[in-house]
C-alpha atoms as a PDB file:
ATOM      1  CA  UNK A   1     103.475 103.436 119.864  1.00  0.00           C
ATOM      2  CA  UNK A   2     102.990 103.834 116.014  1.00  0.00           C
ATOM      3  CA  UNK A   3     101.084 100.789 115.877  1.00  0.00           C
ATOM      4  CA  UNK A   4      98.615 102.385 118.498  1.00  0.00           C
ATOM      5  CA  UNK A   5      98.193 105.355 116.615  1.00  0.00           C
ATOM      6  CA  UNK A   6      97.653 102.937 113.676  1.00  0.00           C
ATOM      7  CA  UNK A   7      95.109 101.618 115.112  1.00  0.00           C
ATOM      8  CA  UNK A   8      93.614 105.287 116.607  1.00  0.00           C
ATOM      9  CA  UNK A   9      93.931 106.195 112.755  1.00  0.00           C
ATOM     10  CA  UNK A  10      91.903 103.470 111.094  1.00  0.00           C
ATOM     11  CA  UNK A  11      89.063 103.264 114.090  1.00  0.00           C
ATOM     12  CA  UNK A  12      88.654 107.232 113.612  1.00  0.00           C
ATOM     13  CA  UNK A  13      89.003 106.918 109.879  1.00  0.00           C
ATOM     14  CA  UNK A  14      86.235 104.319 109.437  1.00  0.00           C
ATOM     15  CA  UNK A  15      83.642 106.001 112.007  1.00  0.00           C
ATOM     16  CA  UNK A  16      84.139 109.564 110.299  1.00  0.00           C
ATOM     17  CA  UNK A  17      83.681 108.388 106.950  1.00  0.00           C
ATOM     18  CA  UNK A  18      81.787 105.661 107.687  1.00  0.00           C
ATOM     19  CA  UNK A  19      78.342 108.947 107.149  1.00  0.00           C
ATOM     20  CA  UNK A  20      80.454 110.927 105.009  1.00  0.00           C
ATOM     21  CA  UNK A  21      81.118 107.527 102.448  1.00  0.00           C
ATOM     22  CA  UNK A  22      77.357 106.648 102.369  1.00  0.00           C
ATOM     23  CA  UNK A  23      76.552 110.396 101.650  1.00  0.00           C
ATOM     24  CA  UNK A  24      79.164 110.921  98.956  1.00  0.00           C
ATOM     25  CA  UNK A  25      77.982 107.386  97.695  1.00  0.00           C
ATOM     26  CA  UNK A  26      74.516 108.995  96.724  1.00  0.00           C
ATOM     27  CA  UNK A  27      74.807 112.754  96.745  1.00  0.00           C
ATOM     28  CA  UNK A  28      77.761 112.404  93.826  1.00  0.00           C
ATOM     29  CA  UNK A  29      75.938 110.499  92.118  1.00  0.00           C
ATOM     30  CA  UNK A  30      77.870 106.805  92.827  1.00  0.00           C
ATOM     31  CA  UNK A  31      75.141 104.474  92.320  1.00  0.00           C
ATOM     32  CA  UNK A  32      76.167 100.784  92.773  1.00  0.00           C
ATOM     33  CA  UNK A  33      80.113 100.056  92.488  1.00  0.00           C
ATOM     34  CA  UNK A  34      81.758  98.055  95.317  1.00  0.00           C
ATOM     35  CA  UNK A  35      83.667  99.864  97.977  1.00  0.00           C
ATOM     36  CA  UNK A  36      87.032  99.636  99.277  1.00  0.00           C
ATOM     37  CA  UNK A  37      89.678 100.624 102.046  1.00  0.00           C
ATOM     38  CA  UNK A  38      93.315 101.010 100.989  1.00  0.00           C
ATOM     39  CA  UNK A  39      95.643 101.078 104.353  1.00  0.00           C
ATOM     40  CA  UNK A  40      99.151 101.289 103.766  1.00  0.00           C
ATOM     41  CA  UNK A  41     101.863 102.296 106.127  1.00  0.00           C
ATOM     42  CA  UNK A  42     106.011 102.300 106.217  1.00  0.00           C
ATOM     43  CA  UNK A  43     108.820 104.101 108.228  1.00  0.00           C
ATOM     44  CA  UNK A  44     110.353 107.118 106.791  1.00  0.00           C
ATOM     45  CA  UNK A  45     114.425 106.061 107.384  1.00  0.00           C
ATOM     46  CA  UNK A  46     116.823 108.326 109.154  1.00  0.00           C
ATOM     47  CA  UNK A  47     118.783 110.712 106.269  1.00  0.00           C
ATOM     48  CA  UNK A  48     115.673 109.739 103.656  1.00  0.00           C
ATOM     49  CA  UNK A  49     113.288 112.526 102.602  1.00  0.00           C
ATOM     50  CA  UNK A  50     110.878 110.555 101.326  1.00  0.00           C
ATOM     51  CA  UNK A  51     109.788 106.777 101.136  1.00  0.00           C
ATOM     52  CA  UNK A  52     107.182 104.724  99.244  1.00  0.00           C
ATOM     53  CA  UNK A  53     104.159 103.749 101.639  1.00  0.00           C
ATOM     54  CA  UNK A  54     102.295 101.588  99.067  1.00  0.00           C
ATOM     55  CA  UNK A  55     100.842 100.960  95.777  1.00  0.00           C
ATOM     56  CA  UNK A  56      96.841  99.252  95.242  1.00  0.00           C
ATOM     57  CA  UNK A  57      96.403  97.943  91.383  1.00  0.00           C
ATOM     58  CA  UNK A  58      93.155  99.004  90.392  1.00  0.00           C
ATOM     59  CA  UNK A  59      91.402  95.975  88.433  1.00  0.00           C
ATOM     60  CA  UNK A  60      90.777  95.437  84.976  1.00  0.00           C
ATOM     61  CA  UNK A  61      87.738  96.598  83.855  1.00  0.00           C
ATOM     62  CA  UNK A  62      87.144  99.318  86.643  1.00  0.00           C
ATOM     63  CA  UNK A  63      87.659 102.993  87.634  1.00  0.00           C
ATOM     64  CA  UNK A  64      88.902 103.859  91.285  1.00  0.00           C
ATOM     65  CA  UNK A  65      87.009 106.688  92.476  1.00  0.00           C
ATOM     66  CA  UNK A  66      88.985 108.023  95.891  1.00  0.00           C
ATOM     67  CA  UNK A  67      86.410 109.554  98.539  1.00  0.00           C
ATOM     68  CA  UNK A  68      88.428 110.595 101.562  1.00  0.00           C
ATOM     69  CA  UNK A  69      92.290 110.374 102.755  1.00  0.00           C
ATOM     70  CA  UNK A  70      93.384 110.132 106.071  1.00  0.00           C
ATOM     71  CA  UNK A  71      97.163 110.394 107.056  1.00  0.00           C
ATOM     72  CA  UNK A  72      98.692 110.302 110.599  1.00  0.00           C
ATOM     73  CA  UNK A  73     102.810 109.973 111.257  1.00  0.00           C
ATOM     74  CA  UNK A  74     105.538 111.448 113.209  1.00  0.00           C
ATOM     75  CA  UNK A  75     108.695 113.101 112.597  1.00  0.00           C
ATOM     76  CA  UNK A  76     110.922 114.881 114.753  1.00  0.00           C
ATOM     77  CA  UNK A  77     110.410 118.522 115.948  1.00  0.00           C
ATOM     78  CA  UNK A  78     112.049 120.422 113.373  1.00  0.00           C
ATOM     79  CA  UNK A  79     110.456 118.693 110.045  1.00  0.00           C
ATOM     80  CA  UNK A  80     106.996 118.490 108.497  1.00  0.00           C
ATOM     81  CA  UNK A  81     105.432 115.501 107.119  1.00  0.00           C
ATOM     82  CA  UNK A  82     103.523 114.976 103.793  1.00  0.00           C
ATOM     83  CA  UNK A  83     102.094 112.497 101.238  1.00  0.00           C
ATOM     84  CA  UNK A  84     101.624 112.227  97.321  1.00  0.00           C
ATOM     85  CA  UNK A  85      99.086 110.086  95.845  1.00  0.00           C
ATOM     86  CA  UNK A  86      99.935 109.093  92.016  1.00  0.00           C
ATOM     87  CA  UNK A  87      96.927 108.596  89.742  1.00  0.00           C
ATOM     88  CA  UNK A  88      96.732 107.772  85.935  1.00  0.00           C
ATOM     89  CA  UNK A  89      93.440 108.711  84.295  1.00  0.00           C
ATOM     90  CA  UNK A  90      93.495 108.405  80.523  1.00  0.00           C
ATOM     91  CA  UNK A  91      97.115 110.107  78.891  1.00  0.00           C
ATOM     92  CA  UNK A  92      97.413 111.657  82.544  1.00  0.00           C
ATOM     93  CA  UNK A  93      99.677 110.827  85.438  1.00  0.00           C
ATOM     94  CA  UNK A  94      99.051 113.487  88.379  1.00  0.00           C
ATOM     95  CA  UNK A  95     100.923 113.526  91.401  1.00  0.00           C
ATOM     96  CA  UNK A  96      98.179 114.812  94.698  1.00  0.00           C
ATOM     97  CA  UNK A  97      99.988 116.366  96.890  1.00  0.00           C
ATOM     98  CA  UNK A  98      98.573 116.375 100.878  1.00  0.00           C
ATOM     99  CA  UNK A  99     100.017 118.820 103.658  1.00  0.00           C
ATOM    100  CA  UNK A 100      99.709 117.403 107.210  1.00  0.00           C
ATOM    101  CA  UNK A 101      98.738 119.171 110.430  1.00  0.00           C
ATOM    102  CA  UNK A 102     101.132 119.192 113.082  1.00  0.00           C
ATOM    103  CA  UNK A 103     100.687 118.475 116.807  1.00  0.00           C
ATOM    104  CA  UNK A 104     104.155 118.667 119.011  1.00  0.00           C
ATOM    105  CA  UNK A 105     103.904 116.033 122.089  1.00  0.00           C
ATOM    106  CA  UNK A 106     105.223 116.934 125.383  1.00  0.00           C
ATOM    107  CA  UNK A 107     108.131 115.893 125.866  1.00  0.00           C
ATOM    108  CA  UNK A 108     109.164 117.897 122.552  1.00  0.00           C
ATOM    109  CA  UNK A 109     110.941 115.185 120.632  1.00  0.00           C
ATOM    110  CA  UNK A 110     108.634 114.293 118.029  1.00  0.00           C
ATOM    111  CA  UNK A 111     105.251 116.066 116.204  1.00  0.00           C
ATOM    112  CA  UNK A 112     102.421 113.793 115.389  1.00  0.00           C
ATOM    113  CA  UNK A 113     100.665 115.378 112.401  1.00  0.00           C
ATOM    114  CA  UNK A 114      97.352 114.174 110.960  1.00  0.00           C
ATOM    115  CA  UNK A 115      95.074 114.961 107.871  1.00  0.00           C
ATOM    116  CA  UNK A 116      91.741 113.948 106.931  1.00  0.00           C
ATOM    117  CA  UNK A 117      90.531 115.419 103.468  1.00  0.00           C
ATOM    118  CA  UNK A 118      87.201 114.317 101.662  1.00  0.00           C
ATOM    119  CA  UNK A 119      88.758 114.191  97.987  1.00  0.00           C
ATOM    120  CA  UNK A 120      87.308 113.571  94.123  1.00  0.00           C
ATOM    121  CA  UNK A 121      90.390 111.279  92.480  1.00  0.00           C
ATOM    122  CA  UNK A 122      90.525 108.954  89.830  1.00  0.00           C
ATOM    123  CA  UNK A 123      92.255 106.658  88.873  1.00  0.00           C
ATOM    124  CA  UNK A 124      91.898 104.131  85.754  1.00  0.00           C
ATOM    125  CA  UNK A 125      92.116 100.125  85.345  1.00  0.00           C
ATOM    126  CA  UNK A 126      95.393  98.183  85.055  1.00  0.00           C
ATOM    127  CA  UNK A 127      96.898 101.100  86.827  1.00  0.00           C
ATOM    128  CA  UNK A 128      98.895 101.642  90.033  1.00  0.00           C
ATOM    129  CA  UNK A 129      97.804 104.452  92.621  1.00  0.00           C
ATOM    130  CA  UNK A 130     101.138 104.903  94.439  1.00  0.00           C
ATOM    131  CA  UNK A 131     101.551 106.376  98.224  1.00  0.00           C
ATOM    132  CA  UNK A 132     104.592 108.375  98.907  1.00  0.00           C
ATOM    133  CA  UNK A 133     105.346 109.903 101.975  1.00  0.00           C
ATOM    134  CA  UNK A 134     107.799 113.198 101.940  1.00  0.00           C
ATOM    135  CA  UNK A 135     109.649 115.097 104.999  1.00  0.00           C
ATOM    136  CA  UNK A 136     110.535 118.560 104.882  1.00  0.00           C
ATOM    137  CA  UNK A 137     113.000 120.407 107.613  1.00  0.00           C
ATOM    138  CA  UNK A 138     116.346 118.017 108.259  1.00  0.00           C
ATOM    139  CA  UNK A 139     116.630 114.355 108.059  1.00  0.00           C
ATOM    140  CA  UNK A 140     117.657 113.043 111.037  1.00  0.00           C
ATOM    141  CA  UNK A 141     116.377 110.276 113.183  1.00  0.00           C
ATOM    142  CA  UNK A 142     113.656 108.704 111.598  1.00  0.00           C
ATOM    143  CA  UNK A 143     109.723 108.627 110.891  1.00  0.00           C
ATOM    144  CA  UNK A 144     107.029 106.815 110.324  1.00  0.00           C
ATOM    145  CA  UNK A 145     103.291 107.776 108.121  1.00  0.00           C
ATOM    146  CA  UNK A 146     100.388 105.705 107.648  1.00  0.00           C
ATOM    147  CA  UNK A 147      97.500 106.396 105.107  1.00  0.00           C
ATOM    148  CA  UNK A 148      94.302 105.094 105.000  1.00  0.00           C
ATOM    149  CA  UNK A 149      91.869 105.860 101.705  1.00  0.00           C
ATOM    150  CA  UNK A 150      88.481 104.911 101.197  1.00  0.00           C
ATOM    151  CA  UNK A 151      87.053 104.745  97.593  1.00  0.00           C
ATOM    152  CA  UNK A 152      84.502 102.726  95.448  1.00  0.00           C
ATOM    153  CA  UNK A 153      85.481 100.770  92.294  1.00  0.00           C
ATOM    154  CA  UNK A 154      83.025 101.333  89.568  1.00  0.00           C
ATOM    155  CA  UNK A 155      82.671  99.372  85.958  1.00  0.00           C
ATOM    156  CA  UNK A 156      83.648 101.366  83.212  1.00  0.00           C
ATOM    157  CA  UNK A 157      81.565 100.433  80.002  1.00  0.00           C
ATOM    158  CA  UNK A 158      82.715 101.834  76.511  1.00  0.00           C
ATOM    159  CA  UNK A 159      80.423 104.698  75.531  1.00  0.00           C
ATOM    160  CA  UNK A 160      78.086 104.202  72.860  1.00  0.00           C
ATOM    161  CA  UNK A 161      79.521 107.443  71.016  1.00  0.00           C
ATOM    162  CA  UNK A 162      82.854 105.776  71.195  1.00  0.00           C
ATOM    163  CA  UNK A 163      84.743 105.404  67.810  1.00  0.00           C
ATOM    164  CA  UNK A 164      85.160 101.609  67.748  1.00  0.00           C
ATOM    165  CA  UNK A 165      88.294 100.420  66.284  1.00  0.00           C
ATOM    166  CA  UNK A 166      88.463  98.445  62.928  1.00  0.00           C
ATOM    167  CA  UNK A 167      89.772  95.163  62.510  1.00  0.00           C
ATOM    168  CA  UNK A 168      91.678  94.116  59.841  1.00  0.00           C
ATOM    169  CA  UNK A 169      90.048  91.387  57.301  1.00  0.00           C
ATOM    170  CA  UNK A 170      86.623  91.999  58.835  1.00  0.00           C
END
């Protein structure tokens, strides 16, 4: 069943931003860069609160901008899902946090809860953006989230106004 709403997710995911990516792409003023999809998904293990979904590398040489989120998952009926998304941009490492919405199934013994969320994040070369996924409400029996993000990579040149740095002997 998670695998179907896996699936659900990342058809959904790619036909709603599939307008909103081209339109950010030129109306924020991203001209060129190369686009990319991060999916990531994990279980969220009975008696754990939280759980690492993933972790994308962003290349040498290049800035991650993040577009859009989408998260879907399942918990039981008394807890709330979530997700953090770590960034490091310069000095900075910021945690995003993203609240889901939640949908109880019939039979009540489990709430789907889904987000989508057009975003601004960045996130520098030779740097990790890490997916987390957090419970709230009790711990028992277990979960599952899946996120999907959609971004473009951009080249980062060295400003002209720059100080450059000295080298020794030179």
């Amino acid at each position: 069943m998670a695998y179907r709403l896996c699936l659900i997710q990342i058809i959904l995911t790619a036909w709603l931003s599939s307008g909103a990516s081209a339109q950010n792409q030129y109306s924020n003023g991203i001209v060129g860069g190369t686009p990319v999809q991060i999916v990531g998904g994990s279980d969220i293990p009975e008696g754990e609160a939280n759980t690492r979904i993933s972790q994308y590398r962003v290349p040498t040489g290049k800035r991650l901008i993040i577009e859009f989120v989408s998260l879907l998952g399942a918990v039981p009926d008394d807890q709330k899902l979530s997700a953090v998304i770590v960034t490091s941009l310069g000095a900075s490492v910021v945690s995003h946090q993203f609240y889901t919405t939640a949908y109880p199934t019939n039979p009540s013994f489990r709430t789907d809860s889904v987000l989508t969320q057009s975003v601004r994040l960045y996130a520098d070369g030779d740097t990790d953006v890490v997916f987390w996924g957090a419970r709230t409400g009790g711990f028992s029996r277990g979960g599952f989230l899946n996120v999907v993000i959609i971004g473009t990579l951009v080249d980062v040149t060295a400003s002209p106004s720059a100080p450059k740095a000295s080298v020794p002997g030179s």
